[in-house]
N, C-alpha and C. Protein backbone atom coordinates (compact mmCIF):
# COMPACT_ATOMS: atom_id res chain seq x y z
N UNK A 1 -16.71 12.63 -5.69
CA UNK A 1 -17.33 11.57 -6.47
C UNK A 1 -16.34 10.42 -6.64
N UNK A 2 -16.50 9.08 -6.75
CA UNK A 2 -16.14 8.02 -6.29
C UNK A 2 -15.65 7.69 -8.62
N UNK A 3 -14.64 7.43 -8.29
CA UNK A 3 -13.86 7.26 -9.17
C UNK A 3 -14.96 5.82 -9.80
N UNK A 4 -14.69 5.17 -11.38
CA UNK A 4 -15.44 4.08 -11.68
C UNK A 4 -14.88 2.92 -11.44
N UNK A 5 -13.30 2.92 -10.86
CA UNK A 5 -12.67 1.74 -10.34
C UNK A 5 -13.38 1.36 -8.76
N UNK A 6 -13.85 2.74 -8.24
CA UNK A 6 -13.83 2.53 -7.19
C UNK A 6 -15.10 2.32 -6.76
N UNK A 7 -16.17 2.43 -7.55
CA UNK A 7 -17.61 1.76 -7.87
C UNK A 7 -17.44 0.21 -8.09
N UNK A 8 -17.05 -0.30 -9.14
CA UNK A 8 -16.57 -1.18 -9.36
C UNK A 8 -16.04 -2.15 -8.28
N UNK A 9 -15.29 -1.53 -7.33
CA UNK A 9 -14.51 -2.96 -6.03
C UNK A 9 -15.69 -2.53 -5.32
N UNK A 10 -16.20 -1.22 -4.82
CA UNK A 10 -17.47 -1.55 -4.14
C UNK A 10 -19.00 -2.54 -4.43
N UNK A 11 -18.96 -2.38 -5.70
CA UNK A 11 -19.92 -3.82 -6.17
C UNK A 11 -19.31 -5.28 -6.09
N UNK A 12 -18.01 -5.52 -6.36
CA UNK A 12 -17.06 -6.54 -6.20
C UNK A 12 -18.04 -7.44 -5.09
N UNK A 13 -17.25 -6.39 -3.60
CA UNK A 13 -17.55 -6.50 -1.81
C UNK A 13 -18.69 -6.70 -1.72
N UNK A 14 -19.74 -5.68 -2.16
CA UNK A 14 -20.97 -5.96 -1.96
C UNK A 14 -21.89 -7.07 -2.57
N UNK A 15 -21.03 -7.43 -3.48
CA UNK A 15 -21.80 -9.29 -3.81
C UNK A 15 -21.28 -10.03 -3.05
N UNK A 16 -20.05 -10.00 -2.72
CA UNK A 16 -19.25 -11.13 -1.81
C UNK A 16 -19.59 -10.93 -0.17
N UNK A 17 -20.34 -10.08 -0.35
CA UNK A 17 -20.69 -10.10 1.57
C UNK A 17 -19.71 -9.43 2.06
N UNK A 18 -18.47 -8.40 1.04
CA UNK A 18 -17.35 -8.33 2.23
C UNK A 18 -17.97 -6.48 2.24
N UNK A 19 -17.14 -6.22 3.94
CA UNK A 19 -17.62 -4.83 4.49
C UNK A 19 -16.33 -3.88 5.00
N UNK A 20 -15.93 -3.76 4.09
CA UNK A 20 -14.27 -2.55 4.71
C UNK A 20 -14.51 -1.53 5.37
N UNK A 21 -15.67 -1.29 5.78
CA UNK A 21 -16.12 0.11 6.60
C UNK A 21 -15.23 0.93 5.70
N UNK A 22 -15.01 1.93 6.63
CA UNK A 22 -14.07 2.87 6.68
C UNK A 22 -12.41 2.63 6.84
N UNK A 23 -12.04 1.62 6.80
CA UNK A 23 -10.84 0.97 6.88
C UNK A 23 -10.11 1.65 5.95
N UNK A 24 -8.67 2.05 6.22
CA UNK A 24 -7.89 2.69 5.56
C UNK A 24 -6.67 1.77 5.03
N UNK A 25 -6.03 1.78 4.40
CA UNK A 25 -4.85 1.40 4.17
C UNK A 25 -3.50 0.83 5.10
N UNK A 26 -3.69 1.80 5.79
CA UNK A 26 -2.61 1.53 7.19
C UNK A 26 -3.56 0.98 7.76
N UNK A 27 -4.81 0.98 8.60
CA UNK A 27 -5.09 0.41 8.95
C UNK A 27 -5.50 -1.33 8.78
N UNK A 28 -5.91 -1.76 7.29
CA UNK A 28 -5.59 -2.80 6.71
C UNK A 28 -3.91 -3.79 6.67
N UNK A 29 -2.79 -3.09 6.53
CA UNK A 29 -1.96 -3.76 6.50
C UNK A 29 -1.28 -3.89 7.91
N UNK A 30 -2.43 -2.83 9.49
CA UNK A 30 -1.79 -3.51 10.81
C UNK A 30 -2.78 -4.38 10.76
N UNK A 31 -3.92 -4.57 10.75
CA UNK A 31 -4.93 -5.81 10.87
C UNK A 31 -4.67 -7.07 10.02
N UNK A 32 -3.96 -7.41 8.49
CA UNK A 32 -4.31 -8.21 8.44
C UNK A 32 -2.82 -8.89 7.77
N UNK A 33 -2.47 -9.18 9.41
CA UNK A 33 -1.08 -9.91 9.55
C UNK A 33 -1.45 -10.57 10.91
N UNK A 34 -0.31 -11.87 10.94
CA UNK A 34 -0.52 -12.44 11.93
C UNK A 34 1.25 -12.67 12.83
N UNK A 35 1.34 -11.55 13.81
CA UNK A 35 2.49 -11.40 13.99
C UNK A 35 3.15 -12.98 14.89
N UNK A 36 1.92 -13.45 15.26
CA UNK A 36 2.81 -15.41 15.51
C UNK A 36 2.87 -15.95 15.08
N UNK A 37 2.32 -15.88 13.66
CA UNK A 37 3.14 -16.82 12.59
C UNK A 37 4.06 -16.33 12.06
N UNK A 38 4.47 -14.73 11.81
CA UNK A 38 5.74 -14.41 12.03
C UNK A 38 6.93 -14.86 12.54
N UNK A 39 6.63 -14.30 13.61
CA UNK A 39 7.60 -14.98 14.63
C UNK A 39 7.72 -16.54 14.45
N UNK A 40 7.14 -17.69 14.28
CA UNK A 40 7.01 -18.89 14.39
C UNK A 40 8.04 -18.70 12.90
N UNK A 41 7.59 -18.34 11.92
CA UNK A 41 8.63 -18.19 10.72
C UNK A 41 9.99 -17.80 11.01
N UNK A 42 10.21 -16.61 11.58
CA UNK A 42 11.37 -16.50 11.96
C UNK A 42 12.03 -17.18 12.40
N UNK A 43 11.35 -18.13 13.49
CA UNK A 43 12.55 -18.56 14.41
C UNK A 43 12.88 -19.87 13.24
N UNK A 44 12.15 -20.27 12.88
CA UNK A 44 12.49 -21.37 11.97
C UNK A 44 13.34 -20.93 10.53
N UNK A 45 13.37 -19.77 10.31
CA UNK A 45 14.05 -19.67 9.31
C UNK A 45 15.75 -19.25 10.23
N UNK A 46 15.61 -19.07 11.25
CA UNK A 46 17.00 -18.73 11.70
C UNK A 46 17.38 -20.29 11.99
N UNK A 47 16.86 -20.95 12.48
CA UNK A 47 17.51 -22.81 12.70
C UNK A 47 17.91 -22.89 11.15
N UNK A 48 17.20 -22.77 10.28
CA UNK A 48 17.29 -23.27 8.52
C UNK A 48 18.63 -22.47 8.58
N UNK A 49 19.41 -21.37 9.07
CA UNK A 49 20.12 -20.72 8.79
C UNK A 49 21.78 -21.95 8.93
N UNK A 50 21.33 -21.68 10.00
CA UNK A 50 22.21 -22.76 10.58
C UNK A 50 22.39 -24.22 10.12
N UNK A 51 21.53 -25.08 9.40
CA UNK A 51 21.31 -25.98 8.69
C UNK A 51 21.59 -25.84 7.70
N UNK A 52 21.11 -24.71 6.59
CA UNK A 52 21.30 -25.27 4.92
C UNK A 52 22.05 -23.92 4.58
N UNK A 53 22.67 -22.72 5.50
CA UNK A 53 23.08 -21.38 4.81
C UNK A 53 22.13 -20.67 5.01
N UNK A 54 22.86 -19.41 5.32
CA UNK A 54 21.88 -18.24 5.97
C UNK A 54 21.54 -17.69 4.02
N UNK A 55 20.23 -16.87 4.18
CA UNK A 55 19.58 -16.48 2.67
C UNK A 55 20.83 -15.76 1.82
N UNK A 56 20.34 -16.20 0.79
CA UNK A 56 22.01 -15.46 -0.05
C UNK A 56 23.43 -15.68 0.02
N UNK A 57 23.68 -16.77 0.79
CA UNK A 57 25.13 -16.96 1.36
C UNK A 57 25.98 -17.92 0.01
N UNK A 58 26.82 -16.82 -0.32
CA UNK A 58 27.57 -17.65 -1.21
C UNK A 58 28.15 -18.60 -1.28
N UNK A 59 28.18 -19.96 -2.20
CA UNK A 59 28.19 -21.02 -2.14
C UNK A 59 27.39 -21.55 -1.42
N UNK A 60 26.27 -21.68 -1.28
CA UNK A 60 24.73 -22.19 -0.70
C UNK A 60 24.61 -22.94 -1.77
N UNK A 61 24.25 -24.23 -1.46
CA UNK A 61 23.72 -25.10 -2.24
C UNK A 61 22.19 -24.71 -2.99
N UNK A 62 22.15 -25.04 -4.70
CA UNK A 62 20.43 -24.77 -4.61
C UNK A 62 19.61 -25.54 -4.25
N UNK A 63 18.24 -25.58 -3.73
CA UNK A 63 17.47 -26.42 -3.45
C UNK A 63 16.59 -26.28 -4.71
N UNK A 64 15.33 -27.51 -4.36
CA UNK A 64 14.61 -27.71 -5.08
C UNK A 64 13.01 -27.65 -4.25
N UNK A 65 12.87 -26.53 -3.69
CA UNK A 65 12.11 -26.68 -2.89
C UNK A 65 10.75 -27.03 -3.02
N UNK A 66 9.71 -26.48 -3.98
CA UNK A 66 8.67 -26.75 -5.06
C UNK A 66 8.27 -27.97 -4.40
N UNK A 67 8.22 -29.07 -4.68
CA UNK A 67 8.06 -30.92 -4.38
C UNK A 67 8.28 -30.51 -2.78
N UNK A 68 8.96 -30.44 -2.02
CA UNK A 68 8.61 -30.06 -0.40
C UNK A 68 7.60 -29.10 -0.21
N UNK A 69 7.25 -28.28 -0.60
CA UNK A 69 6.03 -27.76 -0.59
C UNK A 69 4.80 -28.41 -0.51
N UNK A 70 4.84 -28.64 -1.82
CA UNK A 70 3.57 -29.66 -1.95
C UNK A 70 3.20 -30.51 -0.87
N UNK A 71 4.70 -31.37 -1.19
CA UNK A 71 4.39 -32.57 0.35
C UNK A 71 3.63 -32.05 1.49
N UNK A 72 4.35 -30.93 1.74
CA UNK A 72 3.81 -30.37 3.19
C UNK A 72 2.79 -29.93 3.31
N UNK A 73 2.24 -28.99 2.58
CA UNK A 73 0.68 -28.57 2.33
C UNK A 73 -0.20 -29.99 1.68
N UNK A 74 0.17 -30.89 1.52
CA UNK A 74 -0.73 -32.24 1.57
C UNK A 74 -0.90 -32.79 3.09
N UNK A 75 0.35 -32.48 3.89
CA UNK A 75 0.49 -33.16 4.99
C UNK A 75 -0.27 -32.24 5.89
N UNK A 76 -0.54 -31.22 5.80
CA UNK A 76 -1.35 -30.08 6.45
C UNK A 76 -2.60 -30.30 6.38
N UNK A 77 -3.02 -30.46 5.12
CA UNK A 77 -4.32 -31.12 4.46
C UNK A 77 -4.84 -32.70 5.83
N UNK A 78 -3.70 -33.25 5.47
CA UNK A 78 -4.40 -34.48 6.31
C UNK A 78 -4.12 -34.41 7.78
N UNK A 79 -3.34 -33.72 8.71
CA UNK A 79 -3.37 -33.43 9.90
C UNK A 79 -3.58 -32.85 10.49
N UNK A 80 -3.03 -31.60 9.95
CA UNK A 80 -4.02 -30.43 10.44
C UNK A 80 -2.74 -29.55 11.44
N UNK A 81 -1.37 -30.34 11.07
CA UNK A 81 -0.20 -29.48 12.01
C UNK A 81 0.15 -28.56 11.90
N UNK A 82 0.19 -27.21 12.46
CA UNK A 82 -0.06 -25.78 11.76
C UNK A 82 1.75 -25.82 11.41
N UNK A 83 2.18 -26.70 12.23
CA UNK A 83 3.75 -26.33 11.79
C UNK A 83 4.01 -26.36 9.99
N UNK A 84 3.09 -27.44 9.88
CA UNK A 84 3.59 -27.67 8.35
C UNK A 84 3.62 -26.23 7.62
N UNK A 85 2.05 -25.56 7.61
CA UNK A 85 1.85 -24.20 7.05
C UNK A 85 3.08 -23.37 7.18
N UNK A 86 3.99 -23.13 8.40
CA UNK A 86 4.56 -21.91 8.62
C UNK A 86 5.84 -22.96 8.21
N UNK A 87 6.05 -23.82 7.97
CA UNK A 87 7.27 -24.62 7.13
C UNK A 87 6.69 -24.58 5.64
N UNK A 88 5.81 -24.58 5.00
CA UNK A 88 5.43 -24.31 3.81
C UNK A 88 5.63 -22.57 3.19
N UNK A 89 5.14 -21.57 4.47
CA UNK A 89 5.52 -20.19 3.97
C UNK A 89 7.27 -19.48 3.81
N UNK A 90 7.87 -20.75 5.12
CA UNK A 90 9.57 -20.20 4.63
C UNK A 90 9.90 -20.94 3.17
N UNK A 91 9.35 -22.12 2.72
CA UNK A 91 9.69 -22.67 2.06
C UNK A 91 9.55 -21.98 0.86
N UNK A 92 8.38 -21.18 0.65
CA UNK A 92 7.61 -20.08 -0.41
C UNK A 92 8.69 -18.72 0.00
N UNK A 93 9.36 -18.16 0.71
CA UNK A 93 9.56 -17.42 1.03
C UNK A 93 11.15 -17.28 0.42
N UNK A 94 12.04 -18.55 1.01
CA UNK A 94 13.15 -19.01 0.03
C UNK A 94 13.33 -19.18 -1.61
N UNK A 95 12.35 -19.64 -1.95
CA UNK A 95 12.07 -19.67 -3.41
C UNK A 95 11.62 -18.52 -3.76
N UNK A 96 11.13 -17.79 -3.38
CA UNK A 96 10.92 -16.49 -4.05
C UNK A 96 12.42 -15.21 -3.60
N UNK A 97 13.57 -15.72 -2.72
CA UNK A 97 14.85 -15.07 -2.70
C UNK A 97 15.20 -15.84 -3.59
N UNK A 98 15.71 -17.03 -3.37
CA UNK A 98 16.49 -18.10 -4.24
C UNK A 98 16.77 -18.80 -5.26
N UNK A 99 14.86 -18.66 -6.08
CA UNK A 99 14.75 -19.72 -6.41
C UNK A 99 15.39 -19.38 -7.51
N UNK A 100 15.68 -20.94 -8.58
CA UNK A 100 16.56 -20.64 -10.01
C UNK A 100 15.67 -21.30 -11.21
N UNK A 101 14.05 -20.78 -10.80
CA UNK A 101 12.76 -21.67 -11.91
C UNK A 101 13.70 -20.65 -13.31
N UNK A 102 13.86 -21.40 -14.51
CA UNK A 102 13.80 -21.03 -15.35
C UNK A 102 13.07 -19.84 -15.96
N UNK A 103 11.45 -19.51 -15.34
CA UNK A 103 10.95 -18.94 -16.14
C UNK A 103 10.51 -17.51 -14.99
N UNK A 104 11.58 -17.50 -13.94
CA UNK A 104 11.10 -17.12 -13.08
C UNK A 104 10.72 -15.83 -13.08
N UNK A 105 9.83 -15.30 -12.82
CA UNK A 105 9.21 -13.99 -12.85
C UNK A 105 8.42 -12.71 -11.65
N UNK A 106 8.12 -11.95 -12.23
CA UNK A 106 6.38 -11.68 -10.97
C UNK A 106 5.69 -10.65 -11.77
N UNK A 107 4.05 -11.37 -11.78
CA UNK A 107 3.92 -10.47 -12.62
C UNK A 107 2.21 -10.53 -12.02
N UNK A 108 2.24 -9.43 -11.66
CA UNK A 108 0.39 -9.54 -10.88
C UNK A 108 -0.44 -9.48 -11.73
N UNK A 109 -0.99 -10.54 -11.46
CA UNK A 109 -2.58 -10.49 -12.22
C UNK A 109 -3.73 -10.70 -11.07
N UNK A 110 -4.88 -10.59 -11.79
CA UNK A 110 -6.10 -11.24 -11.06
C UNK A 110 -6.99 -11.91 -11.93
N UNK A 111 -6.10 -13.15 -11.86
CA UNK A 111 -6.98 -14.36 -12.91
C UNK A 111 -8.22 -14.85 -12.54
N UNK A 112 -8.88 -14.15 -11.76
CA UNK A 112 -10.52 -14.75 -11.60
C UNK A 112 -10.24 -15.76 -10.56
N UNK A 113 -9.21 -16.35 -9.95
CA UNK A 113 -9.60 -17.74 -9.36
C UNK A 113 -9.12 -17.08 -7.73
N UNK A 114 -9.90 -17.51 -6.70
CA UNK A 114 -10.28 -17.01 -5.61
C UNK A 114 -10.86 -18.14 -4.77
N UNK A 115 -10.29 -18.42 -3.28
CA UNK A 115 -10.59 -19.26 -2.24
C UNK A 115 -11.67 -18.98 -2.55
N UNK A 116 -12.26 -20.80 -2.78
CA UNK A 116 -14.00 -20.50 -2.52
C UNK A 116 -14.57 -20.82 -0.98
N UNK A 117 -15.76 -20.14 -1.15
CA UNK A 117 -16.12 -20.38 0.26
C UNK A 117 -16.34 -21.56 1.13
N UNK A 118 -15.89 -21.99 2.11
CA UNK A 118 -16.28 -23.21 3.02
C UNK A 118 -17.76 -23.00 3.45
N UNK A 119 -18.00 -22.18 4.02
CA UNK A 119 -19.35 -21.85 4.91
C UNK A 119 -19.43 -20.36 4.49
N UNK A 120 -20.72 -19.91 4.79
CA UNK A 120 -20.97 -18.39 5.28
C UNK A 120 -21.72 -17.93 6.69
């Protein structure tokens, strides 16, 4: 018998149109990665290495990365250059090793707010 959490995400899916079959766990986290934007990250975070200090390297200057973000996911917005995205995820990726936000934290929630749909 199906636990009431697990009633619950099945009504979730089944309003939202979504269908996990039988999909397992492992099988979910090999499907839903995209190993060339990986790689496209990587190689760009190894040039950044060489440019601003490899991650963690003492005496590394801090950045302020936050405001480059933005920029770039605006600039993505209006061009459509996928480079920006995978320069926006090292940029997210650094700040979450690096960053020095005051209030910095992690703390999972699920605040209700969710990509809305473009099309169906």
């Amino acid at each position: 018998m199906n636990s009431v959490h697990d009633q619950l995400r099945a009504d979730v899916h089944r309003r939202a149109g979504v269908d996990l079959g039988t999909a397992s766990i492992a099988d979910l986290r090999r499907s839903e990665w995209s190993p060339e934007f990986e790689q496209l990250m990587r190689n760009r975070l190894a040039m950044g290495a060489m440019r601003y200090g490899r991650l963690h390297a003492v005496g590394k200057p801090a950045y302020d990365r936050v405001p480059s973000m933005a920029r770039r996911l605006q600039q993505y917005a209006e061009t459509g250059n996928l480079e920006l995205l995978v320069d926006v995820a090292n940029l997210c990726l650094l700040e979450f090793e690096e960053g020095e936000h005051p209030k910095r934290h992690f703390n999972a929630i699920d605040d209700g707010e969710h990509v809305e749909t473009k099309r169906t």
